[in-house]
Protein backbone atom coordinates (compact mmCIF):
# COMPACT_ATOMS: atom_id res chain seq x y z
CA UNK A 1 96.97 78.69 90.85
CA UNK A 2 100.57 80.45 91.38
CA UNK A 3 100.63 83.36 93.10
CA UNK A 4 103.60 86.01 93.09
CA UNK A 5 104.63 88.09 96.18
CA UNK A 6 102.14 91.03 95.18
CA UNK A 7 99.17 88.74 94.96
CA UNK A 8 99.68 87.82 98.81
CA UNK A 9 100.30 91.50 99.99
CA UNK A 10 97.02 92.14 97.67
CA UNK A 11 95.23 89.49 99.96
CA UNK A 12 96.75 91.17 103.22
CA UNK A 13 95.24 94.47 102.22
CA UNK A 14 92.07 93.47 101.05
CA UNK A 15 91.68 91.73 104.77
CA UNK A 16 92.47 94.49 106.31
CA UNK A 17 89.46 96.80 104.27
CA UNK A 18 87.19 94.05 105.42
CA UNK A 19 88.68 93.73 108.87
CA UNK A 20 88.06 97.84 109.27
CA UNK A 21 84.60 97.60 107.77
CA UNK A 22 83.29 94.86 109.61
CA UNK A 23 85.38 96.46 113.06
CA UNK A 24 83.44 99.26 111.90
CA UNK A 25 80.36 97.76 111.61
CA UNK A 26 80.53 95.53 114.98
CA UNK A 27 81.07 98.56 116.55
CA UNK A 28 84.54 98.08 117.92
CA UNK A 29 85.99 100.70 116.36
CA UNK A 30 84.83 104.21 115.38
CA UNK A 31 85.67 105.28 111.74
CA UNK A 32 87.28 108.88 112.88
CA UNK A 33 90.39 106.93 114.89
CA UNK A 34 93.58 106.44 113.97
CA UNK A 35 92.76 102.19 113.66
CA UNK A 36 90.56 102.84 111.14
CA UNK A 37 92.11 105.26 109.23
CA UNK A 38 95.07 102.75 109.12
CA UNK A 39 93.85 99.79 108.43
CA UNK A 40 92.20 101.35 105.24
CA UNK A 41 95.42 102.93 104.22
CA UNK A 42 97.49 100.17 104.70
CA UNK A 43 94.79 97.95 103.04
CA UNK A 44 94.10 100.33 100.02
CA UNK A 45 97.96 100.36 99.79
CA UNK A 46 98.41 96.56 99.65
CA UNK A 47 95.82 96.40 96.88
CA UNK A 48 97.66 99.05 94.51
CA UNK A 49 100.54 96.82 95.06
CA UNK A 50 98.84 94.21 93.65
CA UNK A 51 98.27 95.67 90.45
CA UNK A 52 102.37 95.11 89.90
CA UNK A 53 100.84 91.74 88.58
CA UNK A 54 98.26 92.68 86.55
CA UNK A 55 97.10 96.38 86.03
CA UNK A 56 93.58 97.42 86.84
CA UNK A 57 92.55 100.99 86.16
CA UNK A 58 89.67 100.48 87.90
CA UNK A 59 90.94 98.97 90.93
CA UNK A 60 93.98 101.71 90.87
CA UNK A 61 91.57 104.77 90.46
CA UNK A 62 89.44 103.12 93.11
CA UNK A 63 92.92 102.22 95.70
CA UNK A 64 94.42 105.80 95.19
CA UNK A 65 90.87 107.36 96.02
CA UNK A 66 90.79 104.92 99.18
CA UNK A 67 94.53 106.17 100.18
CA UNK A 68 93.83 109.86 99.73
CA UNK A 69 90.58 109.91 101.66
CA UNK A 70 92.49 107.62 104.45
CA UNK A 71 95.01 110.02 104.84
CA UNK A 72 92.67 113.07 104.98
CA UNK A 73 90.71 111.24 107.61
CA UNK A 74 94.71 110.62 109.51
CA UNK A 75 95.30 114.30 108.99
CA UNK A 76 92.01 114.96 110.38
CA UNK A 77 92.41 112.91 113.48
CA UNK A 78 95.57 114.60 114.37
CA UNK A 79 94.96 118.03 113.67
CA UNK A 80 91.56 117.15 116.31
CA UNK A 81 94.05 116.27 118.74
CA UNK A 82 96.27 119.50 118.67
CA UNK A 83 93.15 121.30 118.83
CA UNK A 84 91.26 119.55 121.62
CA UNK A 85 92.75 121.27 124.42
CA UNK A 86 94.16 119.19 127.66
CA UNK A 87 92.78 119.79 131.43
């Protein structure tokens, strides 16, 4: 087996989905934080880079959804902050 660059980032971000979900799932993280939201992005992001070895439209439709919905969920987060007012 040789892997290239990509293949190890692809690795990298596919831990990091699982790391979220399971985080997630343990409990020790909540899925409307910024950790979250991160690690999917950054995971979802890792994967598309992947696909510099071998394309995928599957996996790329999939990856892009995963990023979009990441960063609505970052956007989210922040505009709750600005919102939430301070005492």
């Amino acid at each position: 087996m040789n892997m290239q660059w990509y293949d190890w980032v692809g690795i990298a971000g596919t831990l990091m989905i699982l790391s979220a979900f399971y985080l997630l799932q343990a409990g020790r993280i909540h899925g409307n934080r910024i950790t979250y939201q991160l690690l999917n992005l950054f995971g979802a992001a890792g994967v598309l880079v992947s696909l510099w070895g071998k394309f995928n439209i599957s996996v790329f439709l999939l990856e892009v959804a995963w990023v979009l919905v990441s960063l609505y969920g970052i956007a989210r987060s922040f505009r709750a902050k600005v919102e939430t007012p301070t005492r």
